[in-house]
Protein backbone atom coordinates (compact mmCIF):
# COMPACT_ATOMS: atom_id res chain seq x y z
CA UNK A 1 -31.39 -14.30 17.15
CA UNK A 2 -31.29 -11.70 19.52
CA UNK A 3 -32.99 -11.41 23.30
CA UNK A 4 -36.10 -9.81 23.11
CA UNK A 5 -37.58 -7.88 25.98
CA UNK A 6 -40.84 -6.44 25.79
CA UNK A 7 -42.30 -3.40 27.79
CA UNK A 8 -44.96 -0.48 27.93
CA UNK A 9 -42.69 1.89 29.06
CA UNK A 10 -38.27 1.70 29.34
CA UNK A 11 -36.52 4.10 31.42
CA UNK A 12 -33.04 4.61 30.35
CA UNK A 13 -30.77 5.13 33.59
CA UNK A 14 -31.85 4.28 37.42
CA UNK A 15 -30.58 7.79 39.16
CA UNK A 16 -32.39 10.56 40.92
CA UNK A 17 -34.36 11.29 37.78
CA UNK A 18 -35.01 7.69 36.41
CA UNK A 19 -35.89 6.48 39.88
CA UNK A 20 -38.51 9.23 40.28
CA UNK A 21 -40.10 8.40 36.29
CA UNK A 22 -39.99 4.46 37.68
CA UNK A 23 -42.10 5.48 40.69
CA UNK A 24 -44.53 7.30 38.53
CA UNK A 25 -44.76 5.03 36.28
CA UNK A 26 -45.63 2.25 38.76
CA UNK A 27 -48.24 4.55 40.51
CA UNK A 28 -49.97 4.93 37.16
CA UNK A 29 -50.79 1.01 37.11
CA UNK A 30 -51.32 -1.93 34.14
CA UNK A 31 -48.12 -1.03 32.96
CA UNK A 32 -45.24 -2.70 32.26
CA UNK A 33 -42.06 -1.37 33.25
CA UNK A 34 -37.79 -1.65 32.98
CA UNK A 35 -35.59 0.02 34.03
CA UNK A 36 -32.07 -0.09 32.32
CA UNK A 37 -28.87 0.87 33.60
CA UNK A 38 -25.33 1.14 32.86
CA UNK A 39 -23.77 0.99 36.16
CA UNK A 40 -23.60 -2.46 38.03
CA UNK A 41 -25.82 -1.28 40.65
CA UNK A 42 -27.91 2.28 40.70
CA UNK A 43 -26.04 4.87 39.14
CA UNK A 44 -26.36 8.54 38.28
CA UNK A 45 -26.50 10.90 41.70
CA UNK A 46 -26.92 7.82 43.69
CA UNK A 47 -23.46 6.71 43.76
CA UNK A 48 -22.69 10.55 45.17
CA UNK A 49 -25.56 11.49 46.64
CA UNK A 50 -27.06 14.74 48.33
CA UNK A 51 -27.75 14.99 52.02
CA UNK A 52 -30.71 17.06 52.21
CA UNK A 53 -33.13 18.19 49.60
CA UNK A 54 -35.25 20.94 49.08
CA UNK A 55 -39.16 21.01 48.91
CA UNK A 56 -41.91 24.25 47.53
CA UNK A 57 -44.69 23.69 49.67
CA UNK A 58 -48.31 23.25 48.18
CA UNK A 59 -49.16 26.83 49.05
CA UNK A 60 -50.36 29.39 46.90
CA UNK A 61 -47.92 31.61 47.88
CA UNK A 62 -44.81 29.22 48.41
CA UNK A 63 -45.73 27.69 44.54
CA UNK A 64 -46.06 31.84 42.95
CA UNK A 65 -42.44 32.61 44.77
CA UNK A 66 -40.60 29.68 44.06
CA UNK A 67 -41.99 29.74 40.11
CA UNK A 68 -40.76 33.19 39.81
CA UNK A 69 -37.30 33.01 41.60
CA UNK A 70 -36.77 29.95 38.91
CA UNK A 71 -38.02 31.99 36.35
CA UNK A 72 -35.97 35.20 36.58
CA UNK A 73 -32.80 32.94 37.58
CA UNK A 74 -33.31 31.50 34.08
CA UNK A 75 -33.85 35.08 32.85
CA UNK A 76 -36.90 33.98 31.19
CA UNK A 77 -34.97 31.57 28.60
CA UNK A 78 -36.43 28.29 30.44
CA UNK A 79 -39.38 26.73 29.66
CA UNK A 80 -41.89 28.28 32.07
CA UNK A 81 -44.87 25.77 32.35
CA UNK A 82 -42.07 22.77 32.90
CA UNK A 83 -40.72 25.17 35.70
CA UNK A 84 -44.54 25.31 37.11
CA UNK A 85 -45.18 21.66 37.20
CA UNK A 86 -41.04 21.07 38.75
CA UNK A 87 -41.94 23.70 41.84
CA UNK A 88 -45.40 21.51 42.18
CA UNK A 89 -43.66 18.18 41.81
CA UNK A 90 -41.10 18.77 44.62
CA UNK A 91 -44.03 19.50 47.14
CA UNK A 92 -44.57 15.70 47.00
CA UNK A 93 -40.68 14.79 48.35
CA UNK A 94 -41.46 14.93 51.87
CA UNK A 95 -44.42 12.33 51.77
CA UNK A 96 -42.60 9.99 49.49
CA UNK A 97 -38.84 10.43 51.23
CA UNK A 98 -40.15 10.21 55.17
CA UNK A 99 -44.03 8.64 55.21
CA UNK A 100 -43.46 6.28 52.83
CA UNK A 101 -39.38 5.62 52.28
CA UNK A 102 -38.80 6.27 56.43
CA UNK A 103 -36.24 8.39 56.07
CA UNK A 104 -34.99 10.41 58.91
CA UNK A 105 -35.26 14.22 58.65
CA UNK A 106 -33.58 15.56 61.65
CA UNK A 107 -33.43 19.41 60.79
CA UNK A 108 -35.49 20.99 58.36
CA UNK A 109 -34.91 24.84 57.67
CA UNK A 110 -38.30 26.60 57.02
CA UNK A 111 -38.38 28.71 54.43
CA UNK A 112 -40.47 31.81 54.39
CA UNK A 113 -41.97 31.83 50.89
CA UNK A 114 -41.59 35.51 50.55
CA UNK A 115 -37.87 35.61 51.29
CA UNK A 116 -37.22 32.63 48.42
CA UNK A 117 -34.15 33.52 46.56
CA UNK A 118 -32.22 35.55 49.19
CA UNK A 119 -29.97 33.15 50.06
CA UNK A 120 -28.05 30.78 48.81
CA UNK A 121 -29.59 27.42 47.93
CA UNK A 122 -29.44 24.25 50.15
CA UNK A 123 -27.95 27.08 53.05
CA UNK A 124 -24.74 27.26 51.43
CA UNK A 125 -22.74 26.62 48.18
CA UNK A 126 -26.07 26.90 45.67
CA UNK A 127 -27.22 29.89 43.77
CA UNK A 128 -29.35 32.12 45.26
CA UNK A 129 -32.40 31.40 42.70
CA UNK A 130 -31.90 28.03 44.15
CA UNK A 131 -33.50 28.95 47.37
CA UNK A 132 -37.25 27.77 46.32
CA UNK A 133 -38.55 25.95 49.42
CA UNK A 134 -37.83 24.32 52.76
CA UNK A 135 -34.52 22.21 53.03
CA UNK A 136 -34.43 18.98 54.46
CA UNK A 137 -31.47 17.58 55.93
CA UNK A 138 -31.52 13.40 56.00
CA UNK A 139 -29.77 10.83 57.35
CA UNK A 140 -28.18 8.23 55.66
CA UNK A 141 -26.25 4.92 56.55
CA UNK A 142 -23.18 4.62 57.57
CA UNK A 143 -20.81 7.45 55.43
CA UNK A 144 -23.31 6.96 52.44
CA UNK A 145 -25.56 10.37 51.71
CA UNK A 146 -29.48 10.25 52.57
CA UNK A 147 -30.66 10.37 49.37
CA UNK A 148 -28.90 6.74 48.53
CA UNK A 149 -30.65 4.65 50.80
CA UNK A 150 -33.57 6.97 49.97
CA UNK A 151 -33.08 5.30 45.75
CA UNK A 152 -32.43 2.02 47.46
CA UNK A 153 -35.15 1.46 49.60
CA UNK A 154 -37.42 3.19 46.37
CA UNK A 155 -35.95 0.46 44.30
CA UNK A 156 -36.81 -2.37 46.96
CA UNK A 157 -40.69 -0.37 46.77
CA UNK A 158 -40.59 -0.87 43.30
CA UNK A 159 -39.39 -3.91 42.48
CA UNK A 160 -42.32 -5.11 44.94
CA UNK A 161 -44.27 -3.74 42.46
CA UNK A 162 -43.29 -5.82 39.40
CA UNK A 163 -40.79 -3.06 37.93
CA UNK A 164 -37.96 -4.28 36.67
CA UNK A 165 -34.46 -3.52 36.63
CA UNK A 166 -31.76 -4.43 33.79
CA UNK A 167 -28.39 -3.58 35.74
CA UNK A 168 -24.99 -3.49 33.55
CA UNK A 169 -27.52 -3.15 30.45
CA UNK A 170 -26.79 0.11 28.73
CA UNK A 171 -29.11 1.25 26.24
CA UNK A 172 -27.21 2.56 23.15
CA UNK A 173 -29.59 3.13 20.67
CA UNK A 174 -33.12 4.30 20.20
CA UNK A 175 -35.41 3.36 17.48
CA UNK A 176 -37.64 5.65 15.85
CA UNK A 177 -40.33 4.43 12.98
CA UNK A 178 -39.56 6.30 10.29
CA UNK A 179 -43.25 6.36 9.11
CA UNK A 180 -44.84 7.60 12.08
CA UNK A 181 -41.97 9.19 13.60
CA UNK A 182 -43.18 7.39 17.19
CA UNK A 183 -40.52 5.36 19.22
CA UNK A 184 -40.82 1.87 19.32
CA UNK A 185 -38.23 0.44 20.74
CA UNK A 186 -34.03 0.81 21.68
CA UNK A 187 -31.41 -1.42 21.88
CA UNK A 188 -29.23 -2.17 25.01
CA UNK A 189 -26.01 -4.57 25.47
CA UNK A 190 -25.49 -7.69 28.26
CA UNK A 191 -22.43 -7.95 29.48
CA UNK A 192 -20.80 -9.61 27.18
CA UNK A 193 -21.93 -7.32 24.41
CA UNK A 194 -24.58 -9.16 22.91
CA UNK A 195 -27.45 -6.67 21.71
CA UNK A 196 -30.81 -7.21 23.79
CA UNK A 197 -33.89 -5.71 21.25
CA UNK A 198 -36.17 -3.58 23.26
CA UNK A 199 -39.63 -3.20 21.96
CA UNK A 200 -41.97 -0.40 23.62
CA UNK A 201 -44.37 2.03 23.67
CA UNK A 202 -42.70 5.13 25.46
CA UNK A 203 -39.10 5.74 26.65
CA UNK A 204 -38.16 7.80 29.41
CA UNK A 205 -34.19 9.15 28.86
CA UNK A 206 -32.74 9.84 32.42
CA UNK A 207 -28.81 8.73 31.64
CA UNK A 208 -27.25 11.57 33.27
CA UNK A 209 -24.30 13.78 32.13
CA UNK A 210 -21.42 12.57 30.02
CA UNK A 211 -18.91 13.73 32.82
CA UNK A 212 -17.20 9.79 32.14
CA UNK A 213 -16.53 10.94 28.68
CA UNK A 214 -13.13 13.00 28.37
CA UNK A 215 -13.38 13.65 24.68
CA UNK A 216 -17.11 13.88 24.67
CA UNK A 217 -16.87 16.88 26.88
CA UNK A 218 -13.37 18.20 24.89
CA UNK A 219 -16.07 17.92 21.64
CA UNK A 220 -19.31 19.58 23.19
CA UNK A 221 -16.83 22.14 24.42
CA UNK A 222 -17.43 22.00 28.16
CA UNK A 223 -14.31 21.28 28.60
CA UNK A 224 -10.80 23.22 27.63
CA UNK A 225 -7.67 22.96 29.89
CA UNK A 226 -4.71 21.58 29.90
CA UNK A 227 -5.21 20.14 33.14
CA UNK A 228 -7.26 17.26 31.42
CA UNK A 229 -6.04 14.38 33.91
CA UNK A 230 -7.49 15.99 36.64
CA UNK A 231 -11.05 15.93 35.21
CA UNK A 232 -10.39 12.07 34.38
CA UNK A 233 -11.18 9.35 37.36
CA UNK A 234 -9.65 9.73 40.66
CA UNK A 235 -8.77 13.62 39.36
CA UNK A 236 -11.43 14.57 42.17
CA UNK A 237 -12.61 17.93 40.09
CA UNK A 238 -15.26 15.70 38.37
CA UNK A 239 -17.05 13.86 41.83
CA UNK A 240 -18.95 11.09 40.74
CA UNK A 241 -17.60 7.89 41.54
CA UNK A 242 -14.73 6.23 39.56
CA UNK A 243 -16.21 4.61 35.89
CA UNK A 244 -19.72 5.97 37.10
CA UNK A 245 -20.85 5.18 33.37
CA UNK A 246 -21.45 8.95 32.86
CA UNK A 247 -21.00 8.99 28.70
CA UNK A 248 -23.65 10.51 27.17
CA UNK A 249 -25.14 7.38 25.74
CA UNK A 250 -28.53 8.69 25.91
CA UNK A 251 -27.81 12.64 24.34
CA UNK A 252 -25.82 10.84 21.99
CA UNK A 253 -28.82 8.08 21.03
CA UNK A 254 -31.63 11.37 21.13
CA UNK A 255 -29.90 13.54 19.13
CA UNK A 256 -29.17 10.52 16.07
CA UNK A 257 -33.11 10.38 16.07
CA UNK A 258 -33.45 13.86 15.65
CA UNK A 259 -33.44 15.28 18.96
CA UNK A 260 -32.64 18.94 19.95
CA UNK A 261 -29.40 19.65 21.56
CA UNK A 262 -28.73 22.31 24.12
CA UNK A 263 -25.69 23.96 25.45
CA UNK A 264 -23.86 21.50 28.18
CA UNK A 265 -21.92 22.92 30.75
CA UNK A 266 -20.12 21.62 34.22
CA UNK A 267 -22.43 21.53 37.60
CA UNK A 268 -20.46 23.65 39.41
CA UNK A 269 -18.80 23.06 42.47
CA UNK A 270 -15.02 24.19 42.08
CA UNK A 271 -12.42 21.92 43.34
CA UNK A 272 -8.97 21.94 43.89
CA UNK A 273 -7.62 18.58 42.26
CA UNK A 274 -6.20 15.20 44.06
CA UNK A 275 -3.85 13.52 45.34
CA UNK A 276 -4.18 14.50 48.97
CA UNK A 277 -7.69 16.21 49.22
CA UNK A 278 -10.01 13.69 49.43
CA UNK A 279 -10.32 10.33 50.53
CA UNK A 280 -11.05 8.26 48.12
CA UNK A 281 -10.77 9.25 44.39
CA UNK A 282 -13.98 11.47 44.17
CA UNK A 283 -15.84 11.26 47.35
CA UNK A 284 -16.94 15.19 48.24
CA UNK A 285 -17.45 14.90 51.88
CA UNK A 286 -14.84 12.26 52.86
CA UNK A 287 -12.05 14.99 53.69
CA UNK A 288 -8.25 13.95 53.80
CA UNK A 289 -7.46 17.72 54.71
CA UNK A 290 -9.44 21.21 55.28
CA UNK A 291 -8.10 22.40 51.49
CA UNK A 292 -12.17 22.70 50.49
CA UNK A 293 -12.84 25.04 53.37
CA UNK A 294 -9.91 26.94 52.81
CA UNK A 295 -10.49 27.97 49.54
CA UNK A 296 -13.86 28.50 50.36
CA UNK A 297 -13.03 31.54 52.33
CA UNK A 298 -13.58 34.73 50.14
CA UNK A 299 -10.21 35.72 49.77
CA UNK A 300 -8.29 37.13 46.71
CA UNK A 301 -8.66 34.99 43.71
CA UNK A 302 -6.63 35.54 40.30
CA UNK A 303 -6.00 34.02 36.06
CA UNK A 304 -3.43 32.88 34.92
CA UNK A 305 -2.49 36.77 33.66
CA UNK A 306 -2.51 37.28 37.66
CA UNK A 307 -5.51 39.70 37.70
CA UNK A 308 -8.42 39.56 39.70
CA UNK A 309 -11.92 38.22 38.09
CA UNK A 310 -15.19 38.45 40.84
CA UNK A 311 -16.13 40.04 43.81
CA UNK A 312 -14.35 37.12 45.92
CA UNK A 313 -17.61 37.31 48.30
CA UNK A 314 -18.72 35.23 45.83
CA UNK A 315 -17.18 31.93 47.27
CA UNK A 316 -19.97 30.97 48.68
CA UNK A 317 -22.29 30.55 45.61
CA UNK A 318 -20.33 27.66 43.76
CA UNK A 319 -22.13 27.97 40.35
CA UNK A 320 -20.97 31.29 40.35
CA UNK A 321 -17.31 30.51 40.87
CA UNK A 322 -17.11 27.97 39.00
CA UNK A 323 -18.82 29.93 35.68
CA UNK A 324 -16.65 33.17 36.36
CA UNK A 325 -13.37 30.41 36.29
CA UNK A 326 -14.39 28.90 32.87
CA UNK A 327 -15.43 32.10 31.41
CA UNK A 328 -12.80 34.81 32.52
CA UNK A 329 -9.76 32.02 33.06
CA UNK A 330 -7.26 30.37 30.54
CA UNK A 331 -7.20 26.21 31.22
CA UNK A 332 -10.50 26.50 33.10
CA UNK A 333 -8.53 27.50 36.88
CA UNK A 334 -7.89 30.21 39.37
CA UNK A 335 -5.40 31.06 41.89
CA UNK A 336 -6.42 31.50 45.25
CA UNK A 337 -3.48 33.42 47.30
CA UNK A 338 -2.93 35.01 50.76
CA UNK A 339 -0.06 35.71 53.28
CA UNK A 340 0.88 34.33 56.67
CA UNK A 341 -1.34 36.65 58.43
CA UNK A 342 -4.30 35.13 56.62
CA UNK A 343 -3.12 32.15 57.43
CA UNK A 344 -2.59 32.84 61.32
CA UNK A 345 -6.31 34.42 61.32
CA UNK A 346 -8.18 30.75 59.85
CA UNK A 347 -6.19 29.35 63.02
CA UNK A 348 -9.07 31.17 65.53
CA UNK A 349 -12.20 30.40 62.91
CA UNK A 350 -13.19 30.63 59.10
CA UNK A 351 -15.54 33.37 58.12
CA UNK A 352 -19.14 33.12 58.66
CA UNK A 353 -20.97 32.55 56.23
CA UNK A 354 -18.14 30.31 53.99
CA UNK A 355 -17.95 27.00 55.50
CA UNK A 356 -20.04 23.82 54.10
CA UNK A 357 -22.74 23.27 56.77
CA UNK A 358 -21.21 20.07 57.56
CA UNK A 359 -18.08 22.07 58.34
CA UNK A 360 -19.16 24.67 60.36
CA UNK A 361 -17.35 25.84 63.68
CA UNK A 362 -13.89 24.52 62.24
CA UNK A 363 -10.62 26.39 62.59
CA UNK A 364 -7.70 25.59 60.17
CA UNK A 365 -4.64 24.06 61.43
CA UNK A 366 -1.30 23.66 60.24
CA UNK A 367 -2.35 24.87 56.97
CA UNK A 368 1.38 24.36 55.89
CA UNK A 369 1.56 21.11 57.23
CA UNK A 370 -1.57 19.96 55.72
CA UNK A 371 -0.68 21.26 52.12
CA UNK A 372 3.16 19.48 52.32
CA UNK A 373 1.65 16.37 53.31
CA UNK A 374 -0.51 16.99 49.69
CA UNK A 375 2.29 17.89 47.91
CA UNK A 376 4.56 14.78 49.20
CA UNK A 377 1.52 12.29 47.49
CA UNK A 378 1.97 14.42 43.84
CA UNK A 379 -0.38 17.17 44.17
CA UNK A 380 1.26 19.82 42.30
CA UNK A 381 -1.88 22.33 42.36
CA UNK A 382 -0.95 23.96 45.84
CA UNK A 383 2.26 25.44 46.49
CA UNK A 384 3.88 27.84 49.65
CA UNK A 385 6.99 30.10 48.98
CA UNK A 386 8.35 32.85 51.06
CA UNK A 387 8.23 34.94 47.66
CA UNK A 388 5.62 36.38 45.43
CA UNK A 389 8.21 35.45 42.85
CA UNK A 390 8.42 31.59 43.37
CA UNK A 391 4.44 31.34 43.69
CA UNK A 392 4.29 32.75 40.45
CA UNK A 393 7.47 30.43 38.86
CA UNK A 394 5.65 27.29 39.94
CA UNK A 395 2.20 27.92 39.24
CA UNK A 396 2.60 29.59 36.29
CA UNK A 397 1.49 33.33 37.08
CA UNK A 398 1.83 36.18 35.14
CA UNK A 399 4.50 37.91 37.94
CA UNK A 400 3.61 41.43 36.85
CA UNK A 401 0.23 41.26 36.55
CA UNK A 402 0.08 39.93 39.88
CA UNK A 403 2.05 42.56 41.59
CA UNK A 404 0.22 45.34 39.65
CA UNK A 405 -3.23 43.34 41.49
CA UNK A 406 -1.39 43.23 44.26
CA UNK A 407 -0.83 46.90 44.48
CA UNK A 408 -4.94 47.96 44.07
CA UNK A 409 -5.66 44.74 45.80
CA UNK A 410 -3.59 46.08 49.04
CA UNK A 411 -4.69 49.56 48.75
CA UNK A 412 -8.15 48.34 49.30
CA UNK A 413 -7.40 46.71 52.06
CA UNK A 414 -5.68 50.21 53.37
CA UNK A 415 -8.45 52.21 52.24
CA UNK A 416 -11.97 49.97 52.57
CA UNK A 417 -13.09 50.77 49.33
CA UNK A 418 -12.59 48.18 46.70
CA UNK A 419 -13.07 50.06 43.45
CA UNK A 420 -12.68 47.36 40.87
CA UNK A 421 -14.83 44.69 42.04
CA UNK A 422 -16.68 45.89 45.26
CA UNK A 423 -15.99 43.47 47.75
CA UNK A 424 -16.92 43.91 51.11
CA UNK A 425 -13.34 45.30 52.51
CA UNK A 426 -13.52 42.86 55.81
CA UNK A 427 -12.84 40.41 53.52
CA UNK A 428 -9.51 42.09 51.69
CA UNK A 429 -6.89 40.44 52.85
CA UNK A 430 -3.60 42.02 51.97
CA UNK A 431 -1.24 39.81 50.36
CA UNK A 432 2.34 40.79 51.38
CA UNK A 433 5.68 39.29 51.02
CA UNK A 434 6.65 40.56 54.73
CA UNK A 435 4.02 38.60 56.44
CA UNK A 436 6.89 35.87 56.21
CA UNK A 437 4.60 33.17 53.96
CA UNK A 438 2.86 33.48 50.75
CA UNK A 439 0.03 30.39 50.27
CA UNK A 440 -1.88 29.48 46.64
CA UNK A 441 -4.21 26.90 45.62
CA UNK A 442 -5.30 26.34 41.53
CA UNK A 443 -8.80 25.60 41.82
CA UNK A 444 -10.86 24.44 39.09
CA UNK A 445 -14.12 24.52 37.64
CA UNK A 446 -15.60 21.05 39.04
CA UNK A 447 -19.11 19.88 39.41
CA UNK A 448 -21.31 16.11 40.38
CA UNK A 449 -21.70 15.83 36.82
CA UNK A 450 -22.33 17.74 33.66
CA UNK A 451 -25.45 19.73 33.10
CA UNK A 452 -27.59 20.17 29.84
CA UNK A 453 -27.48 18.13 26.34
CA UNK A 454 -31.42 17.53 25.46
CA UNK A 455 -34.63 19.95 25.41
CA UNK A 456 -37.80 19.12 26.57
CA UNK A 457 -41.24 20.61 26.62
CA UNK A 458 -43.52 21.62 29.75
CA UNK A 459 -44.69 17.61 29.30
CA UNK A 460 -41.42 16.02 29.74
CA UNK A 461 -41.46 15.16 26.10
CA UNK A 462 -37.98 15.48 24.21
CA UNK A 463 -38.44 17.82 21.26
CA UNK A 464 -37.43 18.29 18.02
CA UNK A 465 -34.93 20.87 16.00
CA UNK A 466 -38.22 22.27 15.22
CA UNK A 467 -39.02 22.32 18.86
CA UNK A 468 -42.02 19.75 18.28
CA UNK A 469 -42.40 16.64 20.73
CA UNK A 470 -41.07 13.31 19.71
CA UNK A 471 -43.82 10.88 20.41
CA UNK A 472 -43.64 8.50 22.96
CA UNK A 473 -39.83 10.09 23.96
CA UNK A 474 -39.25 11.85 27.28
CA UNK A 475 -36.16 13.12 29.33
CA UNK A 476 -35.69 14.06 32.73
CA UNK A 477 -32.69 15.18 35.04
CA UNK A 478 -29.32 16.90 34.90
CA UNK A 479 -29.78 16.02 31.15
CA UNK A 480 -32.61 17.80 30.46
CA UNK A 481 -31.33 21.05 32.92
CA UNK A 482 -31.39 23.82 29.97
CA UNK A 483 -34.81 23.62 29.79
CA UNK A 484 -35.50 24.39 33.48
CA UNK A 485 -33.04 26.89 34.05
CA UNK A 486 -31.78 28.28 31.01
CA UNK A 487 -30.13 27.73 27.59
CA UNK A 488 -26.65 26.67 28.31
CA UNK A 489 -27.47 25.99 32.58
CA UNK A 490 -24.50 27.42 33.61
CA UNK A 491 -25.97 29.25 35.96
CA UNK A 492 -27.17 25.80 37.98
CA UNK A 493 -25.94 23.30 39.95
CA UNK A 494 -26.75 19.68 40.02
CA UNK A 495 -29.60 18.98 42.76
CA UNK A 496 -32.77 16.72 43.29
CA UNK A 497 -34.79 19.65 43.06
CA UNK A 498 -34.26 19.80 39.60
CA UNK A 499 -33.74 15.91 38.62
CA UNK A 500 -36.51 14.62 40.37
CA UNK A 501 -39.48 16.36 39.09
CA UNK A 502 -38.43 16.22 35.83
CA UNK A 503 -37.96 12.30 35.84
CA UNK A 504 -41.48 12.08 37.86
CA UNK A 505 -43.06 14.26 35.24
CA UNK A 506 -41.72 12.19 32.41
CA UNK A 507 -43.02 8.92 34.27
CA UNK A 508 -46.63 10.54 34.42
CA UNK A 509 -46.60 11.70 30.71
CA UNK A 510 -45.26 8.34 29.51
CA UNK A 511 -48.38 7.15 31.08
CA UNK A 512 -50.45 9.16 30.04
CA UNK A 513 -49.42 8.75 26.26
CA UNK A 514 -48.91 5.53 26.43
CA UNK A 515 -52.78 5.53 27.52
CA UNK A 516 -54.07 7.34 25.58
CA UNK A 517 -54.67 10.75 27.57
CA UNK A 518 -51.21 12.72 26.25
């Protein structure tokens, strides 16, 4: 016979967006309340984690500016009262992260309401219609993000509380009574693979992406190179932590029940692949080398066919990037190139503006040194040549079509008029063989996780091909991201701004239905 456990509520995945349901849930009281997860210990965004988050006052005018930036980034194809009740949701972050979680805060950046979306979200890297509230910058413990020990210390809070958590328990399968059409119950795994049969009320889905899942992604069609290995662990483009249990369990356990599926797409944040650039096998901010703020300068940036594809002052919005590299490049990459002279000028400073805020100030040094040392552990996505011509040879350029770019791409620099893509000419750096050095990177389109997979209502609730709810079913998170920002979210990034709410939503509606009020 199998193990039963019995609860009022089951959230499916312990992240940023099941943490914040769990919380809810437990504020709501006489409930009963586990929380399954995959990972061995808290998983989703936890185990890479942001640093600061962003928070809409509870203004008037703060909650009309940030609902309409969100609304007109998601050009209207979001669902617009979840969007409302996201915006309110975050206003609550900096009570529960620093009254009653003691986290440290030591910057904030005050946002004037009526400037909200012009600039890019978080301060750098983010989409502009992103930029929906004050930013607060935390401290974490030791080389661990904030927002980690943040979910920690809410876990300790909760467990206080009588919640409890089923770690290295995944949830595979969701029943739905076939009468009613209500859930009442999933099934989950021990260890050792023996089934554990769930019974409950409501269900809160908050399993993250399915970034873990190689063919998953090859099948949903998010992804398309033949670069594969370096989207698999340790491949760095992908940075969640090695076997971070991100397989779509719960998208593929909602949509066998009936559940609508969305457009999926990668988070966003475009990366230039390991061995060499990062310590570790996916930790973002653990630097082995300045390659990430190099090719974060917004310098010329090529296909495969060697032509130019954006207005390179783009860099600094990584959604943006990232989408132009999947949707205008063969094998999902780009080719960042410059001369020696470029390379002599990031010796004195970077450009303002294009440096991760936890970077600022730096110069680049030794940029030849730094990519051979790269190159002597495997990496075979950077490359420096005297010659246009071997550049091309061993990244596999298009020659002519580069030179032909590089002909316009020069002239603009001559003239200060950039008539093909309108970049601001002090950032055209000519690219010529007679500098002495020519420098590329392949950068790909990379992201925290995977975005998109279910739709839910303004309610949390998962719907329906026939966009009704499913009773007693709710999602939150990066999962549920087409609904908040648009039908496939491409144009978003992974954040707790958007995870968060969601899952605390979902928490509150589960209690509600559960009694009785939904």
């Amino acid at each position: 016979m199998n193990k039963i456990i019995e609860a009022d509520v089951v959230v499916m995945g312990s992240g940023v967006a099941g943490m914040g349901a769990a919380y809810k849930l437990a504020n709501a009281g006489g409930l009963k309340i586990a929380v399954f997860e995959k990972y061995p210990a808290q998983g989703g965004a936890v185990s890479n984690c942001p640093m600061c988050f962003c928070s809409t006052p509870d203004t008037p005018e703060a909650q009309k500016s940030a609902y309409e930036v969100l609304a007109r980034f998601s050009n209207y194809s979001a669902n617009m009262g979840l969007i409302s009740k996201v915006v309110k949701y975050s206003s609550e972050f900096p009570d529960l992260f620093l009254n009653k979680l003691k986290i440290e805060a030591p910057m904030v950046v005050n946002r004037d309401p009526a400037d909200y979306g012009n600039q890019r979200g978080y301060t750098m890297g983010h989409a502009n219609g992103l930029d929906v509230g004050d930013i607060y910058f935390i401290n974490g413990r030791g080389k661990g993000h904030g927002m980690a020990l943040a979910l920690l210390r809410l876990r300790f809070m909760l467990e206080k509380q009588g919640v409890d958590f089923y770690f290295s328990t995944p949830i595979k399968k969701i029943i739905r009574d076939e009468k009613t059409g209500k859930i009442t119950g999933a099934v989950a795994y021990e260890k050792d693979g023996s089934p554990i049969d769930i019974k409950c009320k409501a269900l809160v889905v908050a399993s993250g992406g399915i970034s873990g899942n190689i063919e998953m992604m090859k099948e949903e069609g998010v992804l398309n190179t033949k670069f594969e290995d370096a989207y698999k662990d340790g491949g760095q483009v992908l940075i969640t932590f090695p076997d971070s249990c991100q397989d779509g369990d719960g998208q593929k356990a909602v949509w066998e029940i009936g559940g609508k599926k969305t457009g999926m797409v990668i988070s966003a944040d475009p990366q230039v692949p390991n061995p060499g650039v990062r310590i570790g096998p996916n930790t973002p901010w653990l630097n082995a080398n300045q390659v990430k703020i190099i090719t974060e300068q917004p310098y010329l940036r090529v296909n495969e066919l060697g032509k130019r594809f954006i207005n390179e002052e783009m860099a600094s919005n990584h959604t943006a990037i990232s989408t132009a590299i999947i949707e205008n490049n063969t094998n999902m990459a780009c080719y960042m190139i410059f001369d020696e002279d470029t390379a002599n000028s990031l010796s004195k400073g970077v450009e303002d503006g294009y440096v991760y805020f936890i970077f600022k100030g730096v110069a680049i040094q030794n940029i030849r040194g730094q990519m051979d040392e790269a190159i002597a552990k495997g990496n075979r996505h950077m490359c420096h040549f005297d010659t246009i011509h071997e550049v091309c040879e061993y990244m596999g350029i298009h020659e002519e079509g580069l030179r032909k770019t590089l002909e316009r791409y020069n002239k603009a620099a001559e003239t200060g008029l950039d008539e093909d893509f309108k970049t601001n000419p002090k950032y055209i750096k000519p690219v010529r063989e007679e500098s002495g050095h020519i420098y590329c990177f392949r950068i790909l389109s990379g992201g925290y996780d995977t975005l998109g997979g279910l739709a839910i209502d303004e309610n949390a609730n998962v719907i329906d091909k026939n966009n009704l709810p499913i009773e007693g079913l709710f999602a939150g998170g990066d999962m549920a991201a087409a609904s908040l920002y648009g039908n496939p979210p491409s144009n978003a990034g992974g954040a707790v701004f958007g995870s968060m709410p969601i899952g605390m939503l979902a928490g509150d509606s589960a209690a509600a239905y559960v009694k009785g009020a939904l």
